[in-house]
C-alpha atoms as a PDB file:
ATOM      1  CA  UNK A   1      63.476 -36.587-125.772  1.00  0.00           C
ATOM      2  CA  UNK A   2      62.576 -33.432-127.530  1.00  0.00           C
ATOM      3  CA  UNK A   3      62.440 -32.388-130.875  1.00  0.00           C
ATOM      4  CA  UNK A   4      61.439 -28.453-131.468  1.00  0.00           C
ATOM      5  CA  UNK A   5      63.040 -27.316-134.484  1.00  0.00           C
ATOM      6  CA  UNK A   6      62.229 -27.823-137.923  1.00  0.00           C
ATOM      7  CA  UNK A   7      65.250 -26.295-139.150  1.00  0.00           C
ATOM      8  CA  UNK A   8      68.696 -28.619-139.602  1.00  0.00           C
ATOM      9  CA  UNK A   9      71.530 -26.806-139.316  1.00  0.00           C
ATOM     10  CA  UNK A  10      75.608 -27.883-140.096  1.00  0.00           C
ATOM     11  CA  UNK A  11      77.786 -27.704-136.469  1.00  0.00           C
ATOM     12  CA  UNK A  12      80.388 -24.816-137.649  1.00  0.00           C
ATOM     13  CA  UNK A  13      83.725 -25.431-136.677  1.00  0.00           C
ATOM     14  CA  UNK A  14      83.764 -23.348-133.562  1.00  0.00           C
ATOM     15  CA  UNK A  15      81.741 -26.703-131.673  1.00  0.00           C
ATOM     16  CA  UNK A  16      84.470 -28.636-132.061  1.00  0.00           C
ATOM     17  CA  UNK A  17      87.071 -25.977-130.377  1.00  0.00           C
ATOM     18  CA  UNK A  18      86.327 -27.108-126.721  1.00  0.00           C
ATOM     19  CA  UNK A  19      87.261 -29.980-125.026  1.00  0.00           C
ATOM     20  CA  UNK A  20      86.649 -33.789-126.344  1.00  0.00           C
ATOM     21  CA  UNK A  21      84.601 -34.480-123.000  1.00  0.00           C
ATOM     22  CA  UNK A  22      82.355 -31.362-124.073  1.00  0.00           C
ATOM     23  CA  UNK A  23      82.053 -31.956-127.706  1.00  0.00           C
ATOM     24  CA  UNK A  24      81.098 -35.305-127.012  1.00  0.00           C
ATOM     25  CA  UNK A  25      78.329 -34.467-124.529  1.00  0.00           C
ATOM     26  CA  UNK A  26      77.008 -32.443-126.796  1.00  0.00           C
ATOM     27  CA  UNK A  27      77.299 -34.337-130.253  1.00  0.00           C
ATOM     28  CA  UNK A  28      75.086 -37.051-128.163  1.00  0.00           C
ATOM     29  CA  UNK A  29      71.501 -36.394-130.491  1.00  0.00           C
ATOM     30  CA  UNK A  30      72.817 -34.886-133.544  1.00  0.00           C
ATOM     31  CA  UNK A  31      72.802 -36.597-136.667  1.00  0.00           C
ATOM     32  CA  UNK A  32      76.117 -37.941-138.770  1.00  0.00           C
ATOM     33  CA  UNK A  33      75.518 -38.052-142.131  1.00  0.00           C
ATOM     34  CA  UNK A  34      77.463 -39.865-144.909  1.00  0.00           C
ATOM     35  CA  UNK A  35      76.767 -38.937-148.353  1.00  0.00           C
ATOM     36  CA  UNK A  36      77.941 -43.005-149.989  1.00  0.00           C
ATOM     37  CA  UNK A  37      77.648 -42.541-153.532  1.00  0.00           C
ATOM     38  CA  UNK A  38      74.230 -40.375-154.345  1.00  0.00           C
ATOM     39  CA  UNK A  39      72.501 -41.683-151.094  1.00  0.00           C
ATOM     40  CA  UNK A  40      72.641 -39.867-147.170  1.00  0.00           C
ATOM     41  CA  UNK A  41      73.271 -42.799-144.891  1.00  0.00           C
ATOM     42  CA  UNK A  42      71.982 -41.231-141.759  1.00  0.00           C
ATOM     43  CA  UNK A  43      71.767 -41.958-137.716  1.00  0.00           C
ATOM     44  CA  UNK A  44      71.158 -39.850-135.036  1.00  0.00           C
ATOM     45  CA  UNK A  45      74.194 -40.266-132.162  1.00  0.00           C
ATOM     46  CA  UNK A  46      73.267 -41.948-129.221  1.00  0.00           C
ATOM     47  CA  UNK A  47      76.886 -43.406-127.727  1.00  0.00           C
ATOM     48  CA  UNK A  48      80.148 -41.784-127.764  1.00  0.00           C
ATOM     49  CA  UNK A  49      83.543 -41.161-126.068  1.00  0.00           C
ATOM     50  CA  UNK A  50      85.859 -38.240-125.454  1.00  0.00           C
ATOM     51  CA  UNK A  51      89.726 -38.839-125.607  1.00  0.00           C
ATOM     52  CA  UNK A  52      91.949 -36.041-124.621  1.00  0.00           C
ATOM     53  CA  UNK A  53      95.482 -36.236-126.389  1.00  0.00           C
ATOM     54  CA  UNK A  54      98.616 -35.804-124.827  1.00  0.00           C
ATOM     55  CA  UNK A  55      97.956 -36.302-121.279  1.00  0.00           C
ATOM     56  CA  UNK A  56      95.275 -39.357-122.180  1.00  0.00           C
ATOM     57  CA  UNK A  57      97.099 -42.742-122.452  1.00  0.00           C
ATOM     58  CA  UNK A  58      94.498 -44.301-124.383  1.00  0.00           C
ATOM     59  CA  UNK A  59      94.126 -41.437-126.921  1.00  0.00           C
ATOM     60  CA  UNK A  60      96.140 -42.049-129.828  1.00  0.00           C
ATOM     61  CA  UNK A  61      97.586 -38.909-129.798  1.00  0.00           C
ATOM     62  CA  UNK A  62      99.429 -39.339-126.153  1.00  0.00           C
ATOM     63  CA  UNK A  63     102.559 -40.835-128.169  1.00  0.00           C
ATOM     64  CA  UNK A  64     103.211 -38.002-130.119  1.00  0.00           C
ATOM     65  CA  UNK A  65     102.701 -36.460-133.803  1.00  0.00           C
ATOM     66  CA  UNK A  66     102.702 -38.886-136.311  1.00  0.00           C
ATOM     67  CA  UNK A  67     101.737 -39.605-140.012  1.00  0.00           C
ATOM     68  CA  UNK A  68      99.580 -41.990-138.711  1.00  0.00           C
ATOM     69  CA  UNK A  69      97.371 -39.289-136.139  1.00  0.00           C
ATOM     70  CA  UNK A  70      98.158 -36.382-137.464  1.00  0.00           C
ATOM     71  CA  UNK A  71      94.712 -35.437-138.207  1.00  0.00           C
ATOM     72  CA  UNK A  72      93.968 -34.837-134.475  1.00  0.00           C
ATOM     73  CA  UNK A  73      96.803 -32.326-134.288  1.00  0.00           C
ATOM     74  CA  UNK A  74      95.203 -30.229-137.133  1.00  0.00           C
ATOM     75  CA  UNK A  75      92.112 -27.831-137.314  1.00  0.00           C
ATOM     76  CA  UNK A  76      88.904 -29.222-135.270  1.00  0.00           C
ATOM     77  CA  UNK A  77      85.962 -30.775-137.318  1.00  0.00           C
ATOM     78  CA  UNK A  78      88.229 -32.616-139.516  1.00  0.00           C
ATOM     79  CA  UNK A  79      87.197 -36.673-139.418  1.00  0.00           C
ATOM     80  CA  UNK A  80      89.686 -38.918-137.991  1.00  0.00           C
ATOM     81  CA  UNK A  81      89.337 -42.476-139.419  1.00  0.00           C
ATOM     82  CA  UNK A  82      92.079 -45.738-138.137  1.00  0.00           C
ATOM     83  CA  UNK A  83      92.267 -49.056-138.542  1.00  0.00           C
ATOM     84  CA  UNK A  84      91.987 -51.901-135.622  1.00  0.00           C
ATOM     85  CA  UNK A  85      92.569 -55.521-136.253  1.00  0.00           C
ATOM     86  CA  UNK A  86      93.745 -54.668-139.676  1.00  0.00           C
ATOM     87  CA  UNK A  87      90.130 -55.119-140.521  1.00  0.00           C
ATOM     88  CA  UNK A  88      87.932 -52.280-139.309  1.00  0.00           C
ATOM     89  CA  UNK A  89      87.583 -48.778-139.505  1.00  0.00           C
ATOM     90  CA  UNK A  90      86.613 -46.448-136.532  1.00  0.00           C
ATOM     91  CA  UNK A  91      85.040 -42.727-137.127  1.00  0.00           C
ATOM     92  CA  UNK A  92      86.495 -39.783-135.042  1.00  0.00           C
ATOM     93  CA  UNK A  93      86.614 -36.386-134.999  1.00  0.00           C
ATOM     94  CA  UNK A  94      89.117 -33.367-133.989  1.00  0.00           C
ATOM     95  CA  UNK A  95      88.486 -31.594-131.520  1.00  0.00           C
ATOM     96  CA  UNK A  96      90.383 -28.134-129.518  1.00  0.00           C
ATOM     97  CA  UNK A  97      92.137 -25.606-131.247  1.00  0.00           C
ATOM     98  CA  UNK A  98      94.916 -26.301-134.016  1.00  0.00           C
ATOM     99  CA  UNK A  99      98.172 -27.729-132.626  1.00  0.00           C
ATOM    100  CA  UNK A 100      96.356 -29.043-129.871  1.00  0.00           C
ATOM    101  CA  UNK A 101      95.653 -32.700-129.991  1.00  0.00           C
ATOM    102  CA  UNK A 102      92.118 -34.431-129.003  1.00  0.00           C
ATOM    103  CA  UNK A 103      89.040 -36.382-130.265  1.00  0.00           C
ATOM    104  CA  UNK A 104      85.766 -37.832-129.875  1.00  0.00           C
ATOM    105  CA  UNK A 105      84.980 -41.585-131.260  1.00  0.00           C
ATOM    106  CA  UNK A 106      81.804 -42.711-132.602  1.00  0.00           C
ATOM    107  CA  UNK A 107      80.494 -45.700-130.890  1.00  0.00           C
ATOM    108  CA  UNK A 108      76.700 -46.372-132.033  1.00  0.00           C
ATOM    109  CA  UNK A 109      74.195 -44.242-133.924  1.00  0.00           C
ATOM    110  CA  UNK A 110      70.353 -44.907-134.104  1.00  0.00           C
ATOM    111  CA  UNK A 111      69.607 -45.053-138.161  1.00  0.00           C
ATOM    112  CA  UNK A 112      67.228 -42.656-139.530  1.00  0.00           C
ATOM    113  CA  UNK A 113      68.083 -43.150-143.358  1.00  0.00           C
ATOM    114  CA  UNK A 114      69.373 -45.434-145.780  1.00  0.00           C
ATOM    115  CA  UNK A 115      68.569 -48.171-143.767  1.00  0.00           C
ATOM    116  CA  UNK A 116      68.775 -50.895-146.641  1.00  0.00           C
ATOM    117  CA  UNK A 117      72.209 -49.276-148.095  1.00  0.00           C
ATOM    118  CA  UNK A 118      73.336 -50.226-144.589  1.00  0.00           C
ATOM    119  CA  UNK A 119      71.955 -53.632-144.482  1.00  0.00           C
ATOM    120  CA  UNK A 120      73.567 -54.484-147.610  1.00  0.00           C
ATOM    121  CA  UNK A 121      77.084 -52.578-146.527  1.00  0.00           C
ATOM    122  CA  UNK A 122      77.350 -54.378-143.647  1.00  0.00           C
ATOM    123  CA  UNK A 123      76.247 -57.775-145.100  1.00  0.00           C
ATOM    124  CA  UNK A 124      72.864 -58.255-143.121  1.00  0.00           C
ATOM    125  CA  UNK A 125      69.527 -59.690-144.683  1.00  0.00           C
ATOM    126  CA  UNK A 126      65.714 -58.937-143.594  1.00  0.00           C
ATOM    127  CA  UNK A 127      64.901 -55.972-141.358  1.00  0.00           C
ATOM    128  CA  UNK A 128      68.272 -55.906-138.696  1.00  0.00           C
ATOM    129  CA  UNK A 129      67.761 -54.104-135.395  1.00  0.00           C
ATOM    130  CA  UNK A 130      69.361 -50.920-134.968  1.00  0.00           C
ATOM    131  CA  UNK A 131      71.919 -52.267-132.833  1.00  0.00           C
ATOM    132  CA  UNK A 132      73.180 -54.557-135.650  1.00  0.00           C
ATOM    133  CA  UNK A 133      73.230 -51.956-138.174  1.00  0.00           C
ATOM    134  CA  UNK A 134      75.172 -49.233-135.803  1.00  0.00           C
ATOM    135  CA  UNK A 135      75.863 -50.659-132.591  1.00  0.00           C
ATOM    136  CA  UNK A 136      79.312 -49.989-132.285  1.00  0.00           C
ATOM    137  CA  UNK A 137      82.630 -48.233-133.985  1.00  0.00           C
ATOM    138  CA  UNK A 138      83.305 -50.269-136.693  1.00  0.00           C
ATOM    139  CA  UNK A 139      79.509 -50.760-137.766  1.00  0.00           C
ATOM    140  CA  UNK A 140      78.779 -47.472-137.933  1.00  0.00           C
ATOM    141  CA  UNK A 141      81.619 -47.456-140.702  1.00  0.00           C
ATOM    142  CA  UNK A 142      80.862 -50.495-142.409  1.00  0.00           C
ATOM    143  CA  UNK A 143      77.075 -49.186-142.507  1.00  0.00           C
ATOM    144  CA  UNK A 144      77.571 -45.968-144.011  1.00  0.00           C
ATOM    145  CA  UNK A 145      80.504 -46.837-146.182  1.00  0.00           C
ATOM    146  CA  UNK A 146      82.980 -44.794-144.332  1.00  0.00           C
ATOM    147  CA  UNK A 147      86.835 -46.012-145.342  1.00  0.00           C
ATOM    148  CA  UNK A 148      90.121 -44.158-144.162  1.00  0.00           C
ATOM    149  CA  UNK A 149      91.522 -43.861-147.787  1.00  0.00           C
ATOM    150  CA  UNK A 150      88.619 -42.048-148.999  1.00  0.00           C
ATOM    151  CA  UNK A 151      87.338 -39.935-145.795  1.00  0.00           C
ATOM    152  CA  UNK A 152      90.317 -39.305-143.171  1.00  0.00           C
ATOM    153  CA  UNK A 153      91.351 -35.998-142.798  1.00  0.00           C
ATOM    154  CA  UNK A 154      87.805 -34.804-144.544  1.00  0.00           C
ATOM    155  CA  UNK A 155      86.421 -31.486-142.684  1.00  0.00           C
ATOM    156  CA  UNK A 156      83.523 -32.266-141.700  1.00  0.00           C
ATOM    157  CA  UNK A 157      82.360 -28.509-141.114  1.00  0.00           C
ATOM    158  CA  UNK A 158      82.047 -27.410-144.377  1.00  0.00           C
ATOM    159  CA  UNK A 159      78.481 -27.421-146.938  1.00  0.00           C
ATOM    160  CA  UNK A 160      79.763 -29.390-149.917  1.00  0.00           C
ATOM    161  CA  UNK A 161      81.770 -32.283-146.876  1.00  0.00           C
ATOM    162  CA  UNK A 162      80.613 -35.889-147.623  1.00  0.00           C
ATOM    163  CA  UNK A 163      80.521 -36.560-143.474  1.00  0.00           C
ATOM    164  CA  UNK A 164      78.474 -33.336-141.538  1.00  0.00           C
ATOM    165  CA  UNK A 165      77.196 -33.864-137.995  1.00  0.00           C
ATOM    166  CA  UNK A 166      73.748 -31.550-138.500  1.00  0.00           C
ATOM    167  CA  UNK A 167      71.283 -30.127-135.509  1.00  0.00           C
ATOM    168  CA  UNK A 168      67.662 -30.652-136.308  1.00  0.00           C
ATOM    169  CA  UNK A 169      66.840 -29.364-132.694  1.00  0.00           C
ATOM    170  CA  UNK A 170      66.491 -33.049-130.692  1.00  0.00           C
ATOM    171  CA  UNK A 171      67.270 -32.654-126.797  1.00  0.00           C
ATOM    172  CA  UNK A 172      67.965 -35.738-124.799  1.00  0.00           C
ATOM    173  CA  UNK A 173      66.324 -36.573-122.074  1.00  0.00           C
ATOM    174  CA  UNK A 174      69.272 -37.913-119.838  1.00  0.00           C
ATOM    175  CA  UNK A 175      72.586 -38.502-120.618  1.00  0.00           C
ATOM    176  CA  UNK A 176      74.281 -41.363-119.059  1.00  0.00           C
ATOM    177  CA  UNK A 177      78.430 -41.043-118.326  1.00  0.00           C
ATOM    178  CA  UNK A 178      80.430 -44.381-117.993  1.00  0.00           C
ATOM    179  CA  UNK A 179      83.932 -45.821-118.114  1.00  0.00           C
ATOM    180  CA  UNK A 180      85.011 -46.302-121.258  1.00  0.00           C
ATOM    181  CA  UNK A 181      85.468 -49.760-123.196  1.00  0.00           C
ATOM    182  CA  UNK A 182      87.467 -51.286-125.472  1.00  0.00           C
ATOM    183  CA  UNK A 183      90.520 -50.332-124.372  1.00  0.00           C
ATOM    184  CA  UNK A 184      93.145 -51.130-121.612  1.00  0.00           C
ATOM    185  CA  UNK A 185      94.867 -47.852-120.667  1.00  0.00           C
ATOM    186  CA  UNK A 186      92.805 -45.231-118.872  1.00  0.00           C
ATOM    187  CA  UNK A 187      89.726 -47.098-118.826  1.00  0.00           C
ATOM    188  CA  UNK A 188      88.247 -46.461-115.449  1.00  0.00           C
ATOM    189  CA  UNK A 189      87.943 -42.622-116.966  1.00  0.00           C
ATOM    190  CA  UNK A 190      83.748 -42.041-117.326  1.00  0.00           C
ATOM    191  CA  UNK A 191      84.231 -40.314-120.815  1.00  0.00           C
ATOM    192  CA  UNK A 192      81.978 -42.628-122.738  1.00  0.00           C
ATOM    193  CA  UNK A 193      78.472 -40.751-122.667  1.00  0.00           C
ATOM    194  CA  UNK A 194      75.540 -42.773-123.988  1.00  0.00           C
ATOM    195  CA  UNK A 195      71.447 -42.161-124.909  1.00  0.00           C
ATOM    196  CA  UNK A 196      69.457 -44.332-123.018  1.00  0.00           C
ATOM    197  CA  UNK A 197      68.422 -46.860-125.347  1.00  0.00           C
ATOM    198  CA  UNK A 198      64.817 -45.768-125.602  1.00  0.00           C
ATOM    199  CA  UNK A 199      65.760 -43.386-128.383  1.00  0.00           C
ATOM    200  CA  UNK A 200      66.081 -45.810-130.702  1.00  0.00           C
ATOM    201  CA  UNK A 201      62.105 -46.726-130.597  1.00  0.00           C
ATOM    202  CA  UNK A 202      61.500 -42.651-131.563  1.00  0.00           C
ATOM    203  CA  UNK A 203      63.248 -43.404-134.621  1.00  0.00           C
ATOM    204  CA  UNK A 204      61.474 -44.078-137.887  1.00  0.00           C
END
């Protein structure tokens, strides 16, 4: 785990034009920021999973453009926020050219900022591990204050964007492909890509 730069730089738009399985691979180590009132609410991305549109039965997009996914029909780099349970919010993002539907979901950051904001957001007390602060979709929104009302459909590329995924230069060591989980179509597909978990112990 390698980090060489001490430069942080905004992923332009042009990252997210390839394919989810690729933008996920490579969004493993950067960090998502969320700016929750005047505070950054930072973690650096250690698991994540691609899902491809149309031709993916477990990506939302596979039924079709509607008002509900829209968002992952549109421009790349734009964040894609739903709903499951009726209770919790999950954080994607567009990927592939305009028109052409696909996305990567955020399943678990390490935290690198804000760490008590979080603790209070998602209703913990003492010093919570990071696993309990961001372990998993709908903590990472709960943690960094992340609704659908107020962030889907935000583009994520641009300076002034309360969400930015930013490079400070970290290199994984190994990256680690599975099936993905959570879901019941399309499963057995090894798009979820994860950070082994020793990453989280180089994290202040």
């Amino acid at each position: 785990m390698k980090n060489s730069a001490s430069w942080i730089q905004l992923l332009p738009r042009s990252f997210y034009l390839r394919s989810p399985e690729i933008v996920a691979r490579n969004l493993l180590g950067k960090v998502l920021s969320h700016r929750y009132h005047d505070e950054l609410l930072t973690g650096r991305i250690v698991e994540i999973e691609a899902y491809l549109g149309l031709t993916d039965p477990a990506s939302h997009a596979s039924i079709g453009r509607t008002a509900r996914n829209a968002v992952l029909f549109g421009p790349p780099g734009v964040a894609y926020i739903y709903l499951i349970y009726g209770l919790h919010y999950c954080l994607n993002v567009s990927c592939l050219p305009d028109g052409e539907p696909g996305g990567v979901l955020f399943r678990a950051l390490a935290p690198m900022s804000g760490l008590k904001t979080m603790a209070r957001l998602r209703g913990l007390s003492g010093t919570p591990k990071p696993g309990q602060l961001t372990g998993g979709p709908r903590r990472i929104c709960e943690a960094l204050g992340i609704t659908r009302d107020a962030r889907n459909g935000v583009d994520i590329t641009l300076a002034h964007s309360s969400i930015q995924i930013l490079d400070d230069g970290f290199q994984a060591d190994t990256i680690t492909a599975t099936p993905r989980i959570g879901i019941r179509k399309a499963a057995e597909i090894p798009l979820r890509f994860l950070i082994k978990p020793e990453i989280e112990s180089s994290i202040p």
